[in-house]
C-alpha atoms as a PDB file:
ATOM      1  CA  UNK A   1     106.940 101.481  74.581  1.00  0.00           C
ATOM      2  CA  UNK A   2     109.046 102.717  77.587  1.00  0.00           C
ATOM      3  CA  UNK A   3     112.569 102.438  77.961  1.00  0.00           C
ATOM      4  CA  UNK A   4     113.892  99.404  80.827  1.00  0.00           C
ATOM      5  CA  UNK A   5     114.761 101.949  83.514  1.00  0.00           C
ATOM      6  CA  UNK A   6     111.463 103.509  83.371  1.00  0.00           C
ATOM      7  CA  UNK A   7     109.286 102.591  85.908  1.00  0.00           C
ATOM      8  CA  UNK A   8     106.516 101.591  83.244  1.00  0.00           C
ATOM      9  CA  UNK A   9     109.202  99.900  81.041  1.00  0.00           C
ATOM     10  CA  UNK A  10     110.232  97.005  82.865  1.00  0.00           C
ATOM     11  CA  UNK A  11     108.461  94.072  84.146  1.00  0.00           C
ATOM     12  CA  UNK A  12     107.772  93.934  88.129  1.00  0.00           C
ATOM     13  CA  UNK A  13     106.666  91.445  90.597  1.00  0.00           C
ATOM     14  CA  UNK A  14     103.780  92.601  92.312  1.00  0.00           C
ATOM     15  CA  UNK A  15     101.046  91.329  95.066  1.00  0.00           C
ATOM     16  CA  UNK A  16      97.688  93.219  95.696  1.00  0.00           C
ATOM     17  CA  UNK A  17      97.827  94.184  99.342  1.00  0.00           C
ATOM     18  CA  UNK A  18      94.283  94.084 100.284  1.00  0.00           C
ATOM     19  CA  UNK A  19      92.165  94.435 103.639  1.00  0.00           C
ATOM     20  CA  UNK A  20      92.511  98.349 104.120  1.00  0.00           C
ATOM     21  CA  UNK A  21      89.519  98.689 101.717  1.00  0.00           C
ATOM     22  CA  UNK A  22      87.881  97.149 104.598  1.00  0.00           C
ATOM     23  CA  UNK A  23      83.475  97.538 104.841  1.00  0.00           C
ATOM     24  CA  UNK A  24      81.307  98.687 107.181  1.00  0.00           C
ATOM     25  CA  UNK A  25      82.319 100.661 110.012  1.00  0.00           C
ATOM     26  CA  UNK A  26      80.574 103.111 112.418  1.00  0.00           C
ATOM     27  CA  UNK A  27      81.083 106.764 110.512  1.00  0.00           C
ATOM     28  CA  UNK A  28      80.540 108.406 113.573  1.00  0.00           C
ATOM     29  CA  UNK A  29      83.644 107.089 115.579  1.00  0.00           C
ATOM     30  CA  UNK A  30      85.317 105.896 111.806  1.00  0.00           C
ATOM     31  CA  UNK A  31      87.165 102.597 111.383  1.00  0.00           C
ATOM     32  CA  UNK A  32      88.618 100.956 113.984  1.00  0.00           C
ATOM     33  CA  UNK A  33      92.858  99.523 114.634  1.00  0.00           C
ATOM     34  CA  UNK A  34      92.564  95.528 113.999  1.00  0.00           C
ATOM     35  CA  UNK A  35      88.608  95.644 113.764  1.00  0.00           C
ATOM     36  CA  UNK A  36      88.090  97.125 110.524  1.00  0.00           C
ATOM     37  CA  UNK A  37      91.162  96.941 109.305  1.00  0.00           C
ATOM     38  CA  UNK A  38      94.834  94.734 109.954  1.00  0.00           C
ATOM     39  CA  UNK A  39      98.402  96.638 110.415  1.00  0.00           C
ATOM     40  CA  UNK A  40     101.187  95.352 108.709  1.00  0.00           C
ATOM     41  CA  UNK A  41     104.333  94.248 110.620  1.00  0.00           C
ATOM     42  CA  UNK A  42     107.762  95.148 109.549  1.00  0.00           C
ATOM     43  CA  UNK A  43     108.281  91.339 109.043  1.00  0.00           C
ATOM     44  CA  UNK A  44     105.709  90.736 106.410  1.00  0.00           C
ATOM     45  CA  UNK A  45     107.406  93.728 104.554  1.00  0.00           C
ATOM     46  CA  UNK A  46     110.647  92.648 104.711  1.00  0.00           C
ATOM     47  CA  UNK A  47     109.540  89.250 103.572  1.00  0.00           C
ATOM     48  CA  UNK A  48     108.137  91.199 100.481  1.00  0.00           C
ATOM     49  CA  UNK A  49     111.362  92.696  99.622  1.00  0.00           C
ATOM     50  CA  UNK A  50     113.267  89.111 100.156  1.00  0.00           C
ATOM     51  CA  UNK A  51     110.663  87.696  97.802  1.00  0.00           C
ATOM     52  CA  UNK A  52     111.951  90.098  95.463  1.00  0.00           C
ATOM     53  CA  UNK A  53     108.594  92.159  95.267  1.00  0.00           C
ATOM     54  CA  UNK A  54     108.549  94.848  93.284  1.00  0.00           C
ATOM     55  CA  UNK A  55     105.577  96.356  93.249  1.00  0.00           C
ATOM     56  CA  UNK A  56     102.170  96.628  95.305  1.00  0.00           C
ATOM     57  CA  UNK A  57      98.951  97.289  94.356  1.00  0.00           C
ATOM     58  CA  UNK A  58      97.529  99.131  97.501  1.00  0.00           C
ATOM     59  CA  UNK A  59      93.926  98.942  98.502  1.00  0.00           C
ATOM     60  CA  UNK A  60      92.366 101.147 101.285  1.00  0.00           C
ATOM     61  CA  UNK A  61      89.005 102.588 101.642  1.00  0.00           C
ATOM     62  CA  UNK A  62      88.313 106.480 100.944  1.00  0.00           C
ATOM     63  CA  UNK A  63      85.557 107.055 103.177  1.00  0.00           C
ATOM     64  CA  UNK A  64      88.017 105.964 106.027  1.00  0.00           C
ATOM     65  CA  UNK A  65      90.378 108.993 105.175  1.00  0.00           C
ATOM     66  CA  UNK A  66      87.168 111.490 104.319  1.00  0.00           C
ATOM     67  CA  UNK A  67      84.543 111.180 106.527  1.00  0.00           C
ATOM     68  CA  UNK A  68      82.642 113.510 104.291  1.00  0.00           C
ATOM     69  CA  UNK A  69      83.062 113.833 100.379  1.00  0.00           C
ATOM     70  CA  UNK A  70      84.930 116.795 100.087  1.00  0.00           C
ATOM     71  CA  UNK A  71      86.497 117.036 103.644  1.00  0.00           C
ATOM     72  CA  UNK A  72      89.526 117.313 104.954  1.00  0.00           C
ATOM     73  CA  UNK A  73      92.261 114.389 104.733  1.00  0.00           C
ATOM     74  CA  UNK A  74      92.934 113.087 107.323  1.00  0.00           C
ATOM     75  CA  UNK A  75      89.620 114.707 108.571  1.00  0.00           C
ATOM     76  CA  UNK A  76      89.442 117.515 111.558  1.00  0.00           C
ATOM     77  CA  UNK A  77      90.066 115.712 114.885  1.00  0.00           C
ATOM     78  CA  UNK A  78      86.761 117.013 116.539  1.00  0.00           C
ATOM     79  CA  UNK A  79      84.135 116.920 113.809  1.00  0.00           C
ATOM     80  CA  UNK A  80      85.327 113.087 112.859  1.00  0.00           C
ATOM     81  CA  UNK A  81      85.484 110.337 115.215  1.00  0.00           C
ATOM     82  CA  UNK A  82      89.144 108.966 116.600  1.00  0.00           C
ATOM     83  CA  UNK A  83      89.142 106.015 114.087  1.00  0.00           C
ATOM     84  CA  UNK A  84      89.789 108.232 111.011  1.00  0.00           C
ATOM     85  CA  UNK A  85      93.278 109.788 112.048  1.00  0.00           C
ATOM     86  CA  UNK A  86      94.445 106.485 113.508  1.00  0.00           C
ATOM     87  CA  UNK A  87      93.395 104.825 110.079  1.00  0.00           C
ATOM     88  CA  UNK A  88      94.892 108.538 108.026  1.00  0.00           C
ATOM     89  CA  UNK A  89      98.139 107.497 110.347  1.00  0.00           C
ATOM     90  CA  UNK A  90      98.602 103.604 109.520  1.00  0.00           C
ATOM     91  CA  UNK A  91      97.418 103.875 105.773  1.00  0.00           C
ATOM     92  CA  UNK A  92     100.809 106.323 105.771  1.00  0.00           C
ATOM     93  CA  UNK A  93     102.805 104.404 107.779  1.00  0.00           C
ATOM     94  CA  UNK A  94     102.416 101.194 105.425  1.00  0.00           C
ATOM     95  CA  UNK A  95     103.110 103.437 102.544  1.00  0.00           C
ATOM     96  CA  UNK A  96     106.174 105.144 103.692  1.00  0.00           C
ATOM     97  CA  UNK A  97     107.559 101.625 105.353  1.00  0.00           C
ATOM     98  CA  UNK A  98     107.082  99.979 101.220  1.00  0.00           C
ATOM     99  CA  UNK A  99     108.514 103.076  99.586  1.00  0.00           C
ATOM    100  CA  UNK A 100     111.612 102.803 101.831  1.00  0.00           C
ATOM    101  CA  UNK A 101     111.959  99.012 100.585  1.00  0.00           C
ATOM    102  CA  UNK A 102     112.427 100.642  96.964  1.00  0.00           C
ATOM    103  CA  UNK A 103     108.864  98.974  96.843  1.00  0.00           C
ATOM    104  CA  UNK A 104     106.793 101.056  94.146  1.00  0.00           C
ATOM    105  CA  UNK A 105     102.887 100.983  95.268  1.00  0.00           C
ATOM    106  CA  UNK A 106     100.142 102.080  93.197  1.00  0.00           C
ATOM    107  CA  UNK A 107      96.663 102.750  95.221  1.00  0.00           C
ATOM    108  CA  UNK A 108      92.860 102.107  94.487  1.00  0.00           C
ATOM    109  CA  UNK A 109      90.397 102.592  96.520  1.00  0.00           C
ATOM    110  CA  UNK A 110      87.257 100.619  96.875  1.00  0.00           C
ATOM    111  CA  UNK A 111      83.957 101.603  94.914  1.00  0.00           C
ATOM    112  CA  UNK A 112      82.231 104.079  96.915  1.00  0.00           C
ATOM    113  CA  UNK A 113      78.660 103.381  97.760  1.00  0.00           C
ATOM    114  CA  UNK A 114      77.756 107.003  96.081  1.00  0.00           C
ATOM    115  CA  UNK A 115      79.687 106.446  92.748  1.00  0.00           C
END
């Protein structure tokens, strides 16, 4: 049992904010802006916080941020196609733009194909 102002110990309202755990893509050039995957607008997170949101389950993709198990994150901007640090860039920007609505996000990633 957790105590009411731990973040474990009180109840939260919470949405699973998918579509960054996008699917294919070309690994070569990586995932591509508004192909592979959508951008969130300032307005749909500020309608989260007026809906009283606390929480967000965050999916995204891991192979977008790797483009080799093991490799750098975000991955070396001449070995890895363009795609990857644009993707590296807006996974963090959604991140940092929910934390600074006091919204608490938990990630997951999507099954990997060599799991």
């Amino acid at each position: 049992m957790y105590l009411a102002n731990h973040m474990l110990g009180s109840q939260r309202n919470g949405v699973n904010h998918v579509s960054m755990n996008m699917g294919d893509f070309n690994t070569d050039s990586g995932p591509v802006r508004g192909t592979n995957y959508p951008t969130y607008s300032d307005a749909l997170l500020d309608w989260y916080q007026a809906k009283n949101v606390k929480s967000v389950r965050f999916m995204f993709t891991w192979e977008a941020v790797q483009s080799v198990v093991g490799g750098t994150v975000p991955p070396a901007a001449p070995t890895a196609g363009p795609g990857y640090a644009n993707y590296w860039v807006d996974l963090i920007s959604v991140l940092t733009r929910l934390l600074a609505r006091d919204i608490y996000v938990c990630t997951r990633t999507r099954p990997s194909s060599m799991s």
